[in-house]
Protein backbone atom coordinates (compact mmCIF):
# COMPACT_ATOMS: atom_id res chain seq x y z
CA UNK A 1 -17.93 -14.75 2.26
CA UNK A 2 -16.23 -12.16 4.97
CA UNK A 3 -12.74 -10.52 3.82
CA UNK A 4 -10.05 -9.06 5.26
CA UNK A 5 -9.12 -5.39 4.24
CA UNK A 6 -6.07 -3.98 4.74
CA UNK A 7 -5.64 -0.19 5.41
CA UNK A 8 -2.60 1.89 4.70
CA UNK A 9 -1.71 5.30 5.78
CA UNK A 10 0.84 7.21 4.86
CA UNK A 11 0.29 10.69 4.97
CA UNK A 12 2.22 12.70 7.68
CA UNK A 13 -0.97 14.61 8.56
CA UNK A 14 -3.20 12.84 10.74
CA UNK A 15 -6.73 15.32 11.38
CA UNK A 16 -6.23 17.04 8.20
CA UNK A 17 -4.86 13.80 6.13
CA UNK A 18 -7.43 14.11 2.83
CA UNK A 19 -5.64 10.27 2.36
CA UNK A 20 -6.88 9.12 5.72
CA UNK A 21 -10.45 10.53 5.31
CA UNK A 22 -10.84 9.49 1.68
CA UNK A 23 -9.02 5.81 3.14
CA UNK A 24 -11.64 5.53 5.85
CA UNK A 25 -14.57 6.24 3.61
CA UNK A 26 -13.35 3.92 1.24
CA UNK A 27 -12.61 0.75 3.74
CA UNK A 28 -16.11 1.52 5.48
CA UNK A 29 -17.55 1.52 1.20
CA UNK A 30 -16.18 -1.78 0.58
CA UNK A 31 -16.73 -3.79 4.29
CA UNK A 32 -19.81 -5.56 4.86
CA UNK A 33 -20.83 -7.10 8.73
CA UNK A 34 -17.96 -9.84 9.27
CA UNK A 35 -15.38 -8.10 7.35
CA UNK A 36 -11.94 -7.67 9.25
CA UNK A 37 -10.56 -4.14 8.80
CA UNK A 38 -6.34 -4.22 9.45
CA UNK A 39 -5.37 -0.63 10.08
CA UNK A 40 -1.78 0.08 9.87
CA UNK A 41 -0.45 3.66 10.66
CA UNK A 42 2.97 4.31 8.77
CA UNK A 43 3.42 7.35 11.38
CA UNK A 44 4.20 4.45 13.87
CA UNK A 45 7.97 4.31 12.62
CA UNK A 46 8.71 1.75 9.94
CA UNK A 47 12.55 1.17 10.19
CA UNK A 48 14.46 1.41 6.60
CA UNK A 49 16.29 -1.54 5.41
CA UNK A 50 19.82 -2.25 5.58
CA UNK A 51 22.42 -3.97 5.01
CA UNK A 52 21.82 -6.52 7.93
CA UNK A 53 18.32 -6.81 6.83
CA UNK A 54 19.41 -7.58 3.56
CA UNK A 55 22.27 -10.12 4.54
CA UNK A 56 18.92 -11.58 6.80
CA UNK A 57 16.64 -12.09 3.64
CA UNK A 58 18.61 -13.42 1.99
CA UNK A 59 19.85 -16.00 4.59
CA UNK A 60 18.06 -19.28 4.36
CA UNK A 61 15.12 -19.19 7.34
CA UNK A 62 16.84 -22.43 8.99
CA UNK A 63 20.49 -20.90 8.93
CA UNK A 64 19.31 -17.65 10.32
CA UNK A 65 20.72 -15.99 13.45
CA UNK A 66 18.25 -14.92 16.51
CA UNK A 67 19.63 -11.17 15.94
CA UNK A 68 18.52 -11.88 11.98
CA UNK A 69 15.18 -13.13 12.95
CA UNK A 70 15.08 -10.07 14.98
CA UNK A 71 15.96 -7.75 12.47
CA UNK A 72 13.29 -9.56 9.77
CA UNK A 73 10.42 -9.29 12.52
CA UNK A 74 8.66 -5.94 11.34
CA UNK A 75 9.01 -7.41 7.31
CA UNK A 76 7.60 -10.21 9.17
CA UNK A 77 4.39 -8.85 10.11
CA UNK A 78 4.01 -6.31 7.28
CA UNK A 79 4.10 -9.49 5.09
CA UNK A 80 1.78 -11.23 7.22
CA UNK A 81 -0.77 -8.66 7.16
CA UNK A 82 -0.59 -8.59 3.25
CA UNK A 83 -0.62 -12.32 3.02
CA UNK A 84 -4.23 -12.04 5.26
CA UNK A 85 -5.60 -9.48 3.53
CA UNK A 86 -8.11 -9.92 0.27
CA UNK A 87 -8.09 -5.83 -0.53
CA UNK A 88 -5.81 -3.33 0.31
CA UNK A 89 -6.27 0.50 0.52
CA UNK A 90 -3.21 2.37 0.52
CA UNK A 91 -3.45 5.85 1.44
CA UNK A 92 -0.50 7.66 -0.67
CA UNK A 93 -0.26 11.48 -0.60
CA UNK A 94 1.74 12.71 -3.54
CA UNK A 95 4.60 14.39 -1.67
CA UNK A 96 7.73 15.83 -4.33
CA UNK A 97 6.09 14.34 -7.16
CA UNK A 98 6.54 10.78 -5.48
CA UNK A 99 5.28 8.65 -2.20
CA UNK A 100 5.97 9.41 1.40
CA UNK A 101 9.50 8.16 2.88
CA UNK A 102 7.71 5.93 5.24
CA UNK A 103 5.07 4.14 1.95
CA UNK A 104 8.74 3.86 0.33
CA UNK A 105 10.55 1.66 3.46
CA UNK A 106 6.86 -0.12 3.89
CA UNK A 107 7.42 -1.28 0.25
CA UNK A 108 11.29 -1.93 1.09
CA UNK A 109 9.85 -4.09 3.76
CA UNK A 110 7.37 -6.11 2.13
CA UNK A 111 9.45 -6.73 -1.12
CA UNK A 112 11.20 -10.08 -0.12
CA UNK A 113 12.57 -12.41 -3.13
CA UNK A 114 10.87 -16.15 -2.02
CA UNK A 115 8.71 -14.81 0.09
CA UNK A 116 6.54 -12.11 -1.96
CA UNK A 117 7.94 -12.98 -4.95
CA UNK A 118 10.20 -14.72 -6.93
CA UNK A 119 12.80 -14.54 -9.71
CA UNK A 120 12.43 -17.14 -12.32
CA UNK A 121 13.21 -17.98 -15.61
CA UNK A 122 10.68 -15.60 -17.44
CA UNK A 123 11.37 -12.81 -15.01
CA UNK A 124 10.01 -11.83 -11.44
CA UNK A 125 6.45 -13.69 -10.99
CA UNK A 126 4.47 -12.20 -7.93
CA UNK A 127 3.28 -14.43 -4.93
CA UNK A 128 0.05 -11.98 -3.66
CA UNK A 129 -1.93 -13.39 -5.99
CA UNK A 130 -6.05 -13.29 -6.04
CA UNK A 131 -6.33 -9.71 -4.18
CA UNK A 132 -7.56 -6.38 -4.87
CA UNK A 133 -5.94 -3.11 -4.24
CA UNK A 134 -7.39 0.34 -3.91
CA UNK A 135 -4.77 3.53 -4.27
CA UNK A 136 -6.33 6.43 -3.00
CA UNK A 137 -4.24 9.36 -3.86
CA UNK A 138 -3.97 12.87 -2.95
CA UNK A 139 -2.22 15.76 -4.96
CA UNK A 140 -1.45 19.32 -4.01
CA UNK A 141 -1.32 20.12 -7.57
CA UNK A 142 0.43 17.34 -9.53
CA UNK A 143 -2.35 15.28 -12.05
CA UNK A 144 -2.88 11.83 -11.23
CA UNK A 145 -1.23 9.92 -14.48
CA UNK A 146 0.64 12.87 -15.82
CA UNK A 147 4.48 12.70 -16.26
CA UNK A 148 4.97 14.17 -13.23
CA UNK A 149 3.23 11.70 -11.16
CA UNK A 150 5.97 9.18 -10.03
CA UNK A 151 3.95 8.06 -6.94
CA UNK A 152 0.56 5.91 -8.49
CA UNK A 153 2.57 4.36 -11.93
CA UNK A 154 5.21 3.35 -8.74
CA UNK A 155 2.61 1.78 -6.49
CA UNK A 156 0.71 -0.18 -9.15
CA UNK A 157 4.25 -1.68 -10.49
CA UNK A 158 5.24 -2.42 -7.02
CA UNK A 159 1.88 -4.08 -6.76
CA UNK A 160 2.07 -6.14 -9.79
CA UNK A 161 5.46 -7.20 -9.17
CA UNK A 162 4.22 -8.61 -5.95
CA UNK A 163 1.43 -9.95 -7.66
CA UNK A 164 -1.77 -7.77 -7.04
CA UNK A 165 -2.65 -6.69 -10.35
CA UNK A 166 -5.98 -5.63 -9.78
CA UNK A 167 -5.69 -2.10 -8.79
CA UNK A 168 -8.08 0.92 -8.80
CA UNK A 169 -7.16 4.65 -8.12
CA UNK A 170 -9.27 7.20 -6.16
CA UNK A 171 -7.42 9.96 -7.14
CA UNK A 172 -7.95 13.81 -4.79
CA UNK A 173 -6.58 16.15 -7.46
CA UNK A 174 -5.71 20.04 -6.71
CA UNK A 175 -6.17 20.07 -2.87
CA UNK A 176 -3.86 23.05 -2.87
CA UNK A 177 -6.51 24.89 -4.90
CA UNK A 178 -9.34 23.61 -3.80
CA UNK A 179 -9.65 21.05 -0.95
CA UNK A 180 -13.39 20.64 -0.82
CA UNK A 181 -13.71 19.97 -4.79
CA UNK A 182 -10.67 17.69 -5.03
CA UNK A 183 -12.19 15.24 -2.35
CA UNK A 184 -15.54 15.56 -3.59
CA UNK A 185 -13.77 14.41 -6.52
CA UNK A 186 -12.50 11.66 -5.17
CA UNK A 187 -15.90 10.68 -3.49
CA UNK A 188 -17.56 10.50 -7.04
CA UNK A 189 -15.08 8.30 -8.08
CA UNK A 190 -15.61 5.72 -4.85
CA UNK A 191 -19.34 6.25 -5.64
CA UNK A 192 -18.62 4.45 -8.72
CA UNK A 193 -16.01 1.77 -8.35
CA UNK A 194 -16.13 -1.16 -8.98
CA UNK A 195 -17.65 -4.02 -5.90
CA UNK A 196 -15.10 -6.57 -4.42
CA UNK A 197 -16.37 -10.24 -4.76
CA UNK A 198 -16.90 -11.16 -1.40
């Protein structure tokens, strides 16, 4: 059965992104002839919410105003893209111990109560159900999982809340020290991951 994979990037660095090369590899990994491959480049400006946007998501679609649907169109299609995609790989450089300004306002973006998820009665309950997510990290010096690592424990929780609870890490540790080792690192931990259902 063909999927649709849906690429992240985040890092600021474009030619010299380890993210985006260890992000590439990974997609190309996991896709098989038929698969559909959604890039989307976070360096392509993704507007922060405010408090427009939020009166807008919050207003009823049928009651909303042609400026609100204008100012929900980019949550629009980042939502869409999610809602068409069976695996995500988010690219998410560890920059000041968390995740890039622009993965932050993606996330702002895509969070929308009714739409990718909802509050009940036992607490928020995720709509992106049935998908797999891959978050390929990259650290200048800052251990994936230790307790200075606020980006990864934030994108998995994000996830979940969503509803994607199926997440792996390909973690780049110490490029600082020593770029070559820290994505070779990484690669041995694609080599061994675990295959998406197609």
């Amino acid at each position: 059965m063909k999927k649709t994979i849906l690429k992240i990037h985040s890092s600021a660095a474009t030619a010299t992104s380890v993210t985006r090369q260890l992000s590439d590899e990974l997609a190309s990994k996991i896709s098989n002839d038929g698969d559909t491959v959604i890039e989307r480049d976070l360096n392509s400006p993704i507007t922060f919410i405010n408090e427009a946007w939020i009166g807008a998501a919050y207003t009823p679609d049928e009651q909303r105003s042609e400026d609100q649907k204008e100012g929900l169109a980019l949550s629009d299609a980042l939502i869409a893209e999610l809602k068409e995609a069976d695996v995500l790989v988010i690219g998410a450089p560890i920059y000041n111990f968390s995740v890039p300004a622009v993965l932050k306002a993606w996330v702002d973006q895509i969070a929308r109560v009714g739409v990718t998820f909802n509050y009940t009665e036992y607490g928020p309950q995720g709509l992106l159900t049935g998908k797999k997510a891959y978050i390929v990290a990259a650290a200048g010096g800052v251990p994936v999982g230790s307790p200075a690592d606020f980006a990864v424990p934030y994108l998995k929780q994000v996830l979940g809340f969503i509803g994607v609870s199926d997440v792996e890490v390909v973690a780049a540790e110490g490029v600082a020290v020593d770029r070559d080792a820290a994505i070779a690192q990484a690669q041995s931990t694609m080599a061994g991951l675990t295959a998406v259902a197609a």
